[in-house]
PDB file of N, CA and C in Angstrom:
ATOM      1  N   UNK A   1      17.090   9.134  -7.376  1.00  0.00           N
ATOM      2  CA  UNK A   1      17.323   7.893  -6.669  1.00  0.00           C
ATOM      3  C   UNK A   1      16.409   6.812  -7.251  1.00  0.00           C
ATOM      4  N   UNK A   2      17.101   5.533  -7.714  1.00  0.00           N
ATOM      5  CA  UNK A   2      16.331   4.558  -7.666  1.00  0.00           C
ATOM      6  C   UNK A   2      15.096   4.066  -6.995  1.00  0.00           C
ATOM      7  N   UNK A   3      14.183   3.639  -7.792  1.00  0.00           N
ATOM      8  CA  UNK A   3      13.094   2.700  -6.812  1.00  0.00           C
ATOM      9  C   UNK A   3      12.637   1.341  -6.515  1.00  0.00           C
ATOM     10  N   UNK A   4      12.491   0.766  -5.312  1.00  0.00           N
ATOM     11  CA  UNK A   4      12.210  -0.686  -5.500  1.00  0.00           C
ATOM     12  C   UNK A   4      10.491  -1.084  -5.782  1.00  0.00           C
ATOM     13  N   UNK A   5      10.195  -1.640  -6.332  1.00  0.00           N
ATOM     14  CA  UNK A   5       8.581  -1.986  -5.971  1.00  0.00           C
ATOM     15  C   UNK A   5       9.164  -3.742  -5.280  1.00  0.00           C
ATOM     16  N   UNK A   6       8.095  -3.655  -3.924  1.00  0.00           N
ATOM     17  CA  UNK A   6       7.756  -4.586  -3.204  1.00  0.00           C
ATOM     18  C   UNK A   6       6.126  -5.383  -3.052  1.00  0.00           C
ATOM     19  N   UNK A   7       5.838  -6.756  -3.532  1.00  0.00           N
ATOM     20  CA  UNK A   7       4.792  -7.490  -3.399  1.00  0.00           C
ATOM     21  C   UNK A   7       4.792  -8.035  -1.558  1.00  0.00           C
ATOM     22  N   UNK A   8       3.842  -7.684  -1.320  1.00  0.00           N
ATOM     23  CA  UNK A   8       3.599  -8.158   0.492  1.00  0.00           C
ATOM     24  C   UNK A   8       2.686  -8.198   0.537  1.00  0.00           C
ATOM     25  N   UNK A   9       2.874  -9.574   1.323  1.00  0.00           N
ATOM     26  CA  UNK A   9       1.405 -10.545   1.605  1.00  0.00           C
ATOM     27  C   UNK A   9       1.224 -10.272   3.493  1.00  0.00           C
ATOM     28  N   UNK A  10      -0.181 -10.002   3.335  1.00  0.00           N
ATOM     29  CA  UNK A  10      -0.375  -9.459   4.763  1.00  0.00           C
ATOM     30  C   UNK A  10      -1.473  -9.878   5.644  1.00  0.00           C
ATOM     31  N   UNK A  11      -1.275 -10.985   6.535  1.00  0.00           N
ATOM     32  CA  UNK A  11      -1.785 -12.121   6.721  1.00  0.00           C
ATOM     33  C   UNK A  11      -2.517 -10.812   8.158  1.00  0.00           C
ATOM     34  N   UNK A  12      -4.237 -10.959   8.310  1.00  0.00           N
ATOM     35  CA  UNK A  12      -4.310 -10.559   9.705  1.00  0.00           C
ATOM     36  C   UNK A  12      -3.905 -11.286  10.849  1.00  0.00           C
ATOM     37  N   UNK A  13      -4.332 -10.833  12.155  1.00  0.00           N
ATOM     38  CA  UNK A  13      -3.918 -10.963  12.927  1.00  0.00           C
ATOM     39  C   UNK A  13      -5.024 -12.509  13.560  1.00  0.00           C
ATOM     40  N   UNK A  14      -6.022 -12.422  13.111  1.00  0.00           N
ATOM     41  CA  UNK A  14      -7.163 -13.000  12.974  1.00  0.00           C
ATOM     42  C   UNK A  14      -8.199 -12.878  11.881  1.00  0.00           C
ATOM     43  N   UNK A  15      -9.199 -13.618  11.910  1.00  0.00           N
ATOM     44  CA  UNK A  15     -10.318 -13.651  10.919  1.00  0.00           C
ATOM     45  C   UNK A  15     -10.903 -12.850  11.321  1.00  0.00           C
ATOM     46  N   UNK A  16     -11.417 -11.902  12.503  1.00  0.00           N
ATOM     47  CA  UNK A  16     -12.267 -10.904  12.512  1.00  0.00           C
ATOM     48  C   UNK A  16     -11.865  -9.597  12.429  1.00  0.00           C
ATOM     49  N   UNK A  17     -10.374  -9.598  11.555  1.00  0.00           N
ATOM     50  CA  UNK A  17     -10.106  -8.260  11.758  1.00  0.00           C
ATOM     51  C   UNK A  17     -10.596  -7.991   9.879  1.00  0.00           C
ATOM     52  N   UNK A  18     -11.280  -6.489   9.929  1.00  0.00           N
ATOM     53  CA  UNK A  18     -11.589  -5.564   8.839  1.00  0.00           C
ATOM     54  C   UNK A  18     -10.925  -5.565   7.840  1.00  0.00           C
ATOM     55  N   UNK A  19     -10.654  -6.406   6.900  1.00  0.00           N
ATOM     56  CA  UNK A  19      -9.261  -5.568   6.010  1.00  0.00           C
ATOM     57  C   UNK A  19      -9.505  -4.283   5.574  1.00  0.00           C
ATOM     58  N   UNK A  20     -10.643  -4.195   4.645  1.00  0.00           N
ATOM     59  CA  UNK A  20     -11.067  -2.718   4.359  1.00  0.00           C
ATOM     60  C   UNK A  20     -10.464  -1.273   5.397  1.00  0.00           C
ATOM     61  N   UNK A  21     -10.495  -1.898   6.830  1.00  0.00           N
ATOM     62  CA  UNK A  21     -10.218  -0.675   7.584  1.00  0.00           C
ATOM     63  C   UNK A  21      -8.692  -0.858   7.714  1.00  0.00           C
ATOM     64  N   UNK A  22      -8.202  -2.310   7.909  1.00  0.00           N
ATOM     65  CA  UNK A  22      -6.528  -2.081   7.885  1.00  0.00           C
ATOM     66  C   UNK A  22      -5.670  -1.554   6.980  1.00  0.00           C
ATOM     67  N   UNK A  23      -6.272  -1.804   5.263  1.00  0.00           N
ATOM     68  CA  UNK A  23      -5.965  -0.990   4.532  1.00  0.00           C
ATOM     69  C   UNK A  23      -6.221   0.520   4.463  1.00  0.00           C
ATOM     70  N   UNK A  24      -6.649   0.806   4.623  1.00  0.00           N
ATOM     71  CA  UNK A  24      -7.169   2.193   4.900  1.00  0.00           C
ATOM     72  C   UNK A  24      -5.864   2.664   6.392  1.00  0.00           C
ATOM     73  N   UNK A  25      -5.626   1.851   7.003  1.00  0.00           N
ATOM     74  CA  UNK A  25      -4.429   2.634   7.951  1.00  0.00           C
ATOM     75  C   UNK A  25      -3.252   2.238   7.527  1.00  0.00           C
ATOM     76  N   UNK A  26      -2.844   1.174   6.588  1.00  0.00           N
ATOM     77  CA  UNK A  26      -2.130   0.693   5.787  1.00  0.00           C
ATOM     78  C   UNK A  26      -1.290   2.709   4.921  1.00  0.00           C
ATOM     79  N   UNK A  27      -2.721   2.575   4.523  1.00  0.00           N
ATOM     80  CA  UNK A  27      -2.266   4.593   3.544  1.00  0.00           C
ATOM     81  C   UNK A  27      -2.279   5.265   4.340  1.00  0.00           C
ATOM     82  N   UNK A  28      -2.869   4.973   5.447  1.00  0.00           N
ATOM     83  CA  UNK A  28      -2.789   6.531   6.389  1.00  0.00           C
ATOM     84  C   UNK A  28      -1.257   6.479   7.100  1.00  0.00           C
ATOM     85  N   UNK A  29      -0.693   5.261   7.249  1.00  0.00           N
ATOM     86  CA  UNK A  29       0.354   5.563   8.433  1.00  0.00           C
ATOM     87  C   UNK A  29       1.200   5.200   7.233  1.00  0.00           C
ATOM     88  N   UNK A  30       1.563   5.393   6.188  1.00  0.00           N
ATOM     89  CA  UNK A  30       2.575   5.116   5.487  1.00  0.00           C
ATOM     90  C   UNK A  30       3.931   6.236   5.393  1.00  0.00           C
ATOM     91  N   UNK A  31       4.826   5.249   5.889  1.00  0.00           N
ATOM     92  CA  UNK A  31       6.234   6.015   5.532  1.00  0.00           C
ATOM     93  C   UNK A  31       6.166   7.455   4.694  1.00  0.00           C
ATOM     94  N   UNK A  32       7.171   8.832   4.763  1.00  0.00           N
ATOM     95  CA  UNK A  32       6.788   9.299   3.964  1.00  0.00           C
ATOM     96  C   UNK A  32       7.620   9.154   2.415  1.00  0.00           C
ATOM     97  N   UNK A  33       8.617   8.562   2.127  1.00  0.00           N
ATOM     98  CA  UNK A  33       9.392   8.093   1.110  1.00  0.00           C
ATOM     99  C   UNK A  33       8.799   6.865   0.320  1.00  0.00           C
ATOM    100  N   UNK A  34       7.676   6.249   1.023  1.00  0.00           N
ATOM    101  CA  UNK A  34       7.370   5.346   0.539  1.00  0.00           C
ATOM    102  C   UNK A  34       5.580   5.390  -0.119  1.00  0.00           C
ATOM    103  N   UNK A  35       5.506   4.528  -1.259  1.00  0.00           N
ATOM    104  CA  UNK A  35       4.202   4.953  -2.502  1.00  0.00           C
ATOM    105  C   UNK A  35       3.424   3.100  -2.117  1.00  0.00           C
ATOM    106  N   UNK A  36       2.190   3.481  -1.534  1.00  0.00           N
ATOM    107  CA  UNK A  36       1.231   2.209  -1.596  1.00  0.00           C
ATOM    108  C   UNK A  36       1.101   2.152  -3.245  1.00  0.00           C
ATOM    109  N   UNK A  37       1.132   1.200  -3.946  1.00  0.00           N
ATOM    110  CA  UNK A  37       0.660   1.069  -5.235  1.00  0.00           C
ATOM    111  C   UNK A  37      -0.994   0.821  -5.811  1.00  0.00           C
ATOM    112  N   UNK A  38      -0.725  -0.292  -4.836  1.00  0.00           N
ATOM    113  CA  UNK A  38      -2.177  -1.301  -5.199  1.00  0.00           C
ATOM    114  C   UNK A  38      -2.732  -2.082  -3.594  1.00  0.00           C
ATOM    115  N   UNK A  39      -3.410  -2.164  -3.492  1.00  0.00           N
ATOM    116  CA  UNK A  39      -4.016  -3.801  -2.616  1.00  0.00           C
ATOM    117  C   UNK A  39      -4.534  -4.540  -3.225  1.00  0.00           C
ATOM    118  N   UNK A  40      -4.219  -5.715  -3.042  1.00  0.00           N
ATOM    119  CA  UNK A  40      -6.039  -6.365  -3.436  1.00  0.00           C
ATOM    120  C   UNK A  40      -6.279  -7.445  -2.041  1.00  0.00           C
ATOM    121  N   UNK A  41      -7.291  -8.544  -2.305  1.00  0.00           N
ATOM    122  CA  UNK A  41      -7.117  -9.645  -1.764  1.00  0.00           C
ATOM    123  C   UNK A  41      -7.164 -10.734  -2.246  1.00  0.00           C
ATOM    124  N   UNK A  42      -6.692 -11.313  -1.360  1.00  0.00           N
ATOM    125  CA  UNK A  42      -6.550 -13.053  -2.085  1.00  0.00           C
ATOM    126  C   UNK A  42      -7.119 -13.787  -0.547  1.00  0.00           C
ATOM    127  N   UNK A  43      -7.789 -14.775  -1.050  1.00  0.00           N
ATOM    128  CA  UNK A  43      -8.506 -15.729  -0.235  1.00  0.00           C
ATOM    129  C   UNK A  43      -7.079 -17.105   0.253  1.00  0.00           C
ATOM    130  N   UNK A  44      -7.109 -17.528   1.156  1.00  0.00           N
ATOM    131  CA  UNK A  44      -5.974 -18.176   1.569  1.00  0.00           C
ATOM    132  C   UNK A  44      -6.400 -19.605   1.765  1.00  0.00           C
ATOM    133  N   UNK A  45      -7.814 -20.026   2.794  1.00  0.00           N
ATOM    134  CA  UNK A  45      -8.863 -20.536   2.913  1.00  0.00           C
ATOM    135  C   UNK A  45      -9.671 -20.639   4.438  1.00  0.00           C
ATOM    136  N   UNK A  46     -10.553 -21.238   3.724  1.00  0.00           N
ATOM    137  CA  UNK A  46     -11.758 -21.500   4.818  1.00  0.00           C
ATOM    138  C   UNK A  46     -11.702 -20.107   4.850  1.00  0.00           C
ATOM    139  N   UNK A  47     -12.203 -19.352   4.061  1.00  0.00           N
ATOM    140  CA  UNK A  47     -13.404 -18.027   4.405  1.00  0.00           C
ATOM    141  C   UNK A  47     -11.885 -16.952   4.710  1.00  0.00           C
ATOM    142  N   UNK A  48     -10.649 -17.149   4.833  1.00  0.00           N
ATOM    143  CA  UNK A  48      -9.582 -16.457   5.260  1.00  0.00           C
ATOM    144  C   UNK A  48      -9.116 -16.298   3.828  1.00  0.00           C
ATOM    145  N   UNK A  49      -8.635 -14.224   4.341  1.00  0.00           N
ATOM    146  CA  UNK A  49      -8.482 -13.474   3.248  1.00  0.00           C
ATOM    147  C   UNK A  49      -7.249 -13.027   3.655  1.00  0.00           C
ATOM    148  N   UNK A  50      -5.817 -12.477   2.777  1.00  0.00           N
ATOM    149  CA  UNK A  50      -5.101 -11.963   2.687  1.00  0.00           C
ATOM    150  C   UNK A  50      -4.834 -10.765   2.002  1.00  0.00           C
ATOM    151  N   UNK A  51      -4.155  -9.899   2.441  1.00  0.00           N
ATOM    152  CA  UNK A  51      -3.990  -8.472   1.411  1.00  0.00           C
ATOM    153  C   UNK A  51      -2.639  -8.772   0.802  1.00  0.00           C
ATOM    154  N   UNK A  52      -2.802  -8.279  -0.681  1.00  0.00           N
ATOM    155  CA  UNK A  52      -1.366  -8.092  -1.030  1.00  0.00           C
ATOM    156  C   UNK A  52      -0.942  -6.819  -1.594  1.00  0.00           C
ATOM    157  N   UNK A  53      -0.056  -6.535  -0.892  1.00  0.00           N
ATOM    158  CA  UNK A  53      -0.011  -4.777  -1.184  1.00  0.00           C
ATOM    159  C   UNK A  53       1.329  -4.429  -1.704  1.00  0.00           C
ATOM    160  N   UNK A  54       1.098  -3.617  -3.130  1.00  0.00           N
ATOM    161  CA  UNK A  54       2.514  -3.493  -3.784  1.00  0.00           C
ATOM    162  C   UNK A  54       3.053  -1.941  -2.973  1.00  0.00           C
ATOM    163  N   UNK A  55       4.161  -1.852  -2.912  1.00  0.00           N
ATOM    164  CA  UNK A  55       5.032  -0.682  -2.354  1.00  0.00           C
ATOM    165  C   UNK A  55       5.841  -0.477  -3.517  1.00  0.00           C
ATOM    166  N   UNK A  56       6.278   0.728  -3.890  1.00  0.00           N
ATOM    167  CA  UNK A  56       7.215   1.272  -4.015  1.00  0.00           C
ATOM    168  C   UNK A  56       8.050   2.160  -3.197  1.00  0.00           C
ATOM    169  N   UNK A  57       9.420   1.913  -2.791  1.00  0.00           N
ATOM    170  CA  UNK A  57      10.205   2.300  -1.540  1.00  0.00           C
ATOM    171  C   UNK A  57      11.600   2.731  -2.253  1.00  0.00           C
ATOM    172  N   UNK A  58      12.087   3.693  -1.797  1.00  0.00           N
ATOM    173  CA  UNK A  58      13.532   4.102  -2.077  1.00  0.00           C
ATOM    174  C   UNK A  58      14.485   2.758  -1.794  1.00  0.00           C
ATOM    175  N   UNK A  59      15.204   2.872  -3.109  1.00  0.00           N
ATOM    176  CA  UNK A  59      16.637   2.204  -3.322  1.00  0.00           C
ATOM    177  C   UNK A  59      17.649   2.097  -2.371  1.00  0.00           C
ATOM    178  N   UNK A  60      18.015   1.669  -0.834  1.00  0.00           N
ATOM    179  CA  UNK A  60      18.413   2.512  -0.024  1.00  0.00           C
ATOM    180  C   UNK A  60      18.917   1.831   0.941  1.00  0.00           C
ATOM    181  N   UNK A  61      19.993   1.510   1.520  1.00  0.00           N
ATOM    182  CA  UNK A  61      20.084   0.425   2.919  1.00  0.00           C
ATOM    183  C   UNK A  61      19.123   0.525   3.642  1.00  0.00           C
ATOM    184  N   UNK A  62      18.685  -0.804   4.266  1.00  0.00           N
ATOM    185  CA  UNK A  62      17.865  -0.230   5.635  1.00  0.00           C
ATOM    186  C   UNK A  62      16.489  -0.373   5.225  1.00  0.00           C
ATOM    187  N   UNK A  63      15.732   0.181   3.659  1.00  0.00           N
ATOM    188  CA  UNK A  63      14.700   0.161   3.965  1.00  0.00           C
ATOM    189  C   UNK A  63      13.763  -1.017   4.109  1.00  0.00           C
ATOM    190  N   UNK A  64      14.057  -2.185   4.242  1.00  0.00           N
ATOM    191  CA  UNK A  64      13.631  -3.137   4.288  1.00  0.00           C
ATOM    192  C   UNK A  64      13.315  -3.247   6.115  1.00  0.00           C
ATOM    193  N   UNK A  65      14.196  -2.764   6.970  1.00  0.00           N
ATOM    194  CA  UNK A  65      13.552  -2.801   8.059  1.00  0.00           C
ATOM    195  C   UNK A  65      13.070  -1.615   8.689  1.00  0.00           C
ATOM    196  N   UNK A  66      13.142  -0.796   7.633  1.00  0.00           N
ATOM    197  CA  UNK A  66      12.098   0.084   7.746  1.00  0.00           C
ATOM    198  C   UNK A  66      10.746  -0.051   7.320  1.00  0.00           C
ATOM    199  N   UNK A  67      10.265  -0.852   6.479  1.00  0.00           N
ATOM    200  CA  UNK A  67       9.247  -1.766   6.005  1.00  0.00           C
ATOM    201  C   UNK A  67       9.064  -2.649   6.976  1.00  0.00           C
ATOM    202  N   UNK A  68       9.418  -3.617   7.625  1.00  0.00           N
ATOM    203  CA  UNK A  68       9.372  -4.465   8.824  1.00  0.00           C
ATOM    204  C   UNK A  68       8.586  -3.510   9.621  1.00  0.00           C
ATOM    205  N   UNK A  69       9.202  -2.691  10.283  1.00  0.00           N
ATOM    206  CA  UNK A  69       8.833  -1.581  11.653  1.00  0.00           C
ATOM    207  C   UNK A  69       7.755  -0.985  11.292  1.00  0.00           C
ATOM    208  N   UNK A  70       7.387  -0.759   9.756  1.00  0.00           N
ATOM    209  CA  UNK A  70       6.224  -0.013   9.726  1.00  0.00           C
ATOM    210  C   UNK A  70       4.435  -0.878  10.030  1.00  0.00           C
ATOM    211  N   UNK A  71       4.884  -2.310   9.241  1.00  0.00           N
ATOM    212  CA  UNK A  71       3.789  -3.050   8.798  1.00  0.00           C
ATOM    213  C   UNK A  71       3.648  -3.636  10.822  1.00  0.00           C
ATOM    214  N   UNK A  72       4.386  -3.493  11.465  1.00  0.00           N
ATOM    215  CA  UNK A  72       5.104  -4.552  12.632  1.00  0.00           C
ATOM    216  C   UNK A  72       4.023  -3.490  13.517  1.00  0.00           C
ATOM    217  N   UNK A  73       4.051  -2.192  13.171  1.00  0.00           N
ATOM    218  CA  UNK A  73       3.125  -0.930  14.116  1.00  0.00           C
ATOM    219  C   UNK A  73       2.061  -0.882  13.686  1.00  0.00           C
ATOM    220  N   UNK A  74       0.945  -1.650  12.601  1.00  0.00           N
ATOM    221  CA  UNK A  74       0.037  -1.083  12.268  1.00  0.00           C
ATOM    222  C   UNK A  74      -0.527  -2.638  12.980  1.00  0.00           C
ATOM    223  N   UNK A  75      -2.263  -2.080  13.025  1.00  0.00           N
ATOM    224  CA  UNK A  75      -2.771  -2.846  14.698  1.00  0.00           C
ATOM    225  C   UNK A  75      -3.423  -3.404  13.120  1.00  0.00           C
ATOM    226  N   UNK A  76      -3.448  -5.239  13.727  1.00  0.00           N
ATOM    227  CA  UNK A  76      -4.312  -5.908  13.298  1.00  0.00           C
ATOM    228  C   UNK A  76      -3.033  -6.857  12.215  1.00  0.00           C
ATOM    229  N   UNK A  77      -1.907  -6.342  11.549  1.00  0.00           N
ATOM    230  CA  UNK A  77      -1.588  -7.292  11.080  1.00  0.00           C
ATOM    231  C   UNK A  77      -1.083  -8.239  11.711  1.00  0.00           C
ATOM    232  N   UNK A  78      -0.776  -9.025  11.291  1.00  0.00           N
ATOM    233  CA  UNK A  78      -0.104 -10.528  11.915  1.00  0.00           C
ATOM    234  C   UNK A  78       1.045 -10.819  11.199  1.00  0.00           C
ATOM    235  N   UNK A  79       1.284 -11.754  10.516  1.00  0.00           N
ATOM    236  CA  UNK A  79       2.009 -11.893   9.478  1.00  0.00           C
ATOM    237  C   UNK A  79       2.353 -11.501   8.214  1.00  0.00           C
ATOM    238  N   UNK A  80       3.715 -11.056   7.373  1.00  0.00           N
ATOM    239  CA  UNK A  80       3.970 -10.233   6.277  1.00  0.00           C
ATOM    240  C   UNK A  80       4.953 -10.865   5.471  1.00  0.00           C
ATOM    241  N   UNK A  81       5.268 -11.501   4.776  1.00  0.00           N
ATOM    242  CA  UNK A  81       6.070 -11.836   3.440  1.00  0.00           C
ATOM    243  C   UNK A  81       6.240 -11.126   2.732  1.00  0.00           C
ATOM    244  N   UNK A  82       7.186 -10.879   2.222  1.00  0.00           N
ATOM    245  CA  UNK A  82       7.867 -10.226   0.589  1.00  0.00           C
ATOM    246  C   UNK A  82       7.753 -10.815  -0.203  1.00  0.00           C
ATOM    247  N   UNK A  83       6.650 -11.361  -1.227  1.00  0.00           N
ATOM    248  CA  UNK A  83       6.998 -12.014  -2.285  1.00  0.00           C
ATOM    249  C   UNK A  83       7.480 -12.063  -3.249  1.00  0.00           C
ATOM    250  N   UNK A  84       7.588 -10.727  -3.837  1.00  0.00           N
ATOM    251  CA  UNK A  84       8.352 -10.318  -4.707  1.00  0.00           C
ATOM    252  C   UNK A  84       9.170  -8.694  -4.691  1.00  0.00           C
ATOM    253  N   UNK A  85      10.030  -8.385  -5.464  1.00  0.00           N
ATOM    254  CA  UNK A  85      10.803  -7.455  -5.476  1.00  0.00           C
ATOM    255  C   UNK A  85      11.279  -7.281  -6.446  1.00  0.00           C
ATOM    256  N   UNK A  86      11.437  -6.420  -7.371  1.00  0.00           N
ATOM    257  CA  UNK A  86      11.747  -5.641  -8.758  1.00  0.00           C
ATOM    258  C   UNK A  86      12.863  -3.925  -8.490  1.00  0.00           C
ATOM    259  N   UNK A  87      13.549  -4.177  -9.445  1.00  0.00           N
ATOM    260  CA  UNK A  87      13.947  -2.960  -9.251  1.00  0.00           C
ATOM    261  C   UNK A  87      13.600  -1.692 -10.425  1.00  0.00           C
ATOM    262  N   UNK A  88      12.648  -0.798  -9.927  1.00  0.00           N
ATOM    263  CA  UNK A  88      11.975   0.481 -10.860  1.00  0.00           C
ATOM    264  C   UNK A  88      12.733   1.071 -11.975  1.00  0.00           C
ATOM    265  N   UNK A  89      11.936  -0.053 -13.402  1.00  0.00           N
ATOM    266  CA  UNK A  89      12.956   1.080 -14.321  1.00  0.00           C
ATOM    267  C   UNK A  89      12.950   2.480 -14.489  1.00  0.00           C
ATOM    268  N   UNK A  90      13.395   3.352 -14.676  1.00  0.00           N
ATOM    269  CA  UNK A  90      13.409   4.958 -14.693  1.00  0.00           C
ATOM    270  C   UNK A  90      13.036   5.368 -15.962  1.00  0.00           C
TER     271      UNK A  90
END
């Protein structure tokens, strides 16, 4: 089966939330079809940081709100964009 890689920008919920620890439940509660790639952060401003976290996710109807529901259950994010999307050469 095909794979997609997904760029998502992952705004907290506030400035005092941990990223270090949201990422860290980011891998722990991850789908099991689905591959964290990378994080990093990016500064947005005034002292406010964003994660951007690449996915790779099965080729597949649906999984996009299966991506929604996952990031939507983990405590502390706020806001999530797709910025980009590629489809996995083989």
């Amino acid at each position: 089966m095909a794979r997609v890689i997904l760029a998502v920008r992952i705004m907290p919920q506030d400035s005092d939330i941990d990223l270090d620890a949201l990422s860290g439940e980011l891998r722990e509660k991850l789908p099991q079809d689905f591959k964290l790639l990378s994080v990093s952060r990016e500064a947005v401003a005034f002292g406010l940081e964003s994660l951007v976290v690449w996915f790779s996710v099965p080729e597949e109807e649906g999984v996009t709100e299966r991506l929604e529901s996952y990031l939507s259950a983990i405590s502390g994010v706020g806001e999530f964009n797709v910025e980009a999307i590629s489809r996995a050469s083989e």
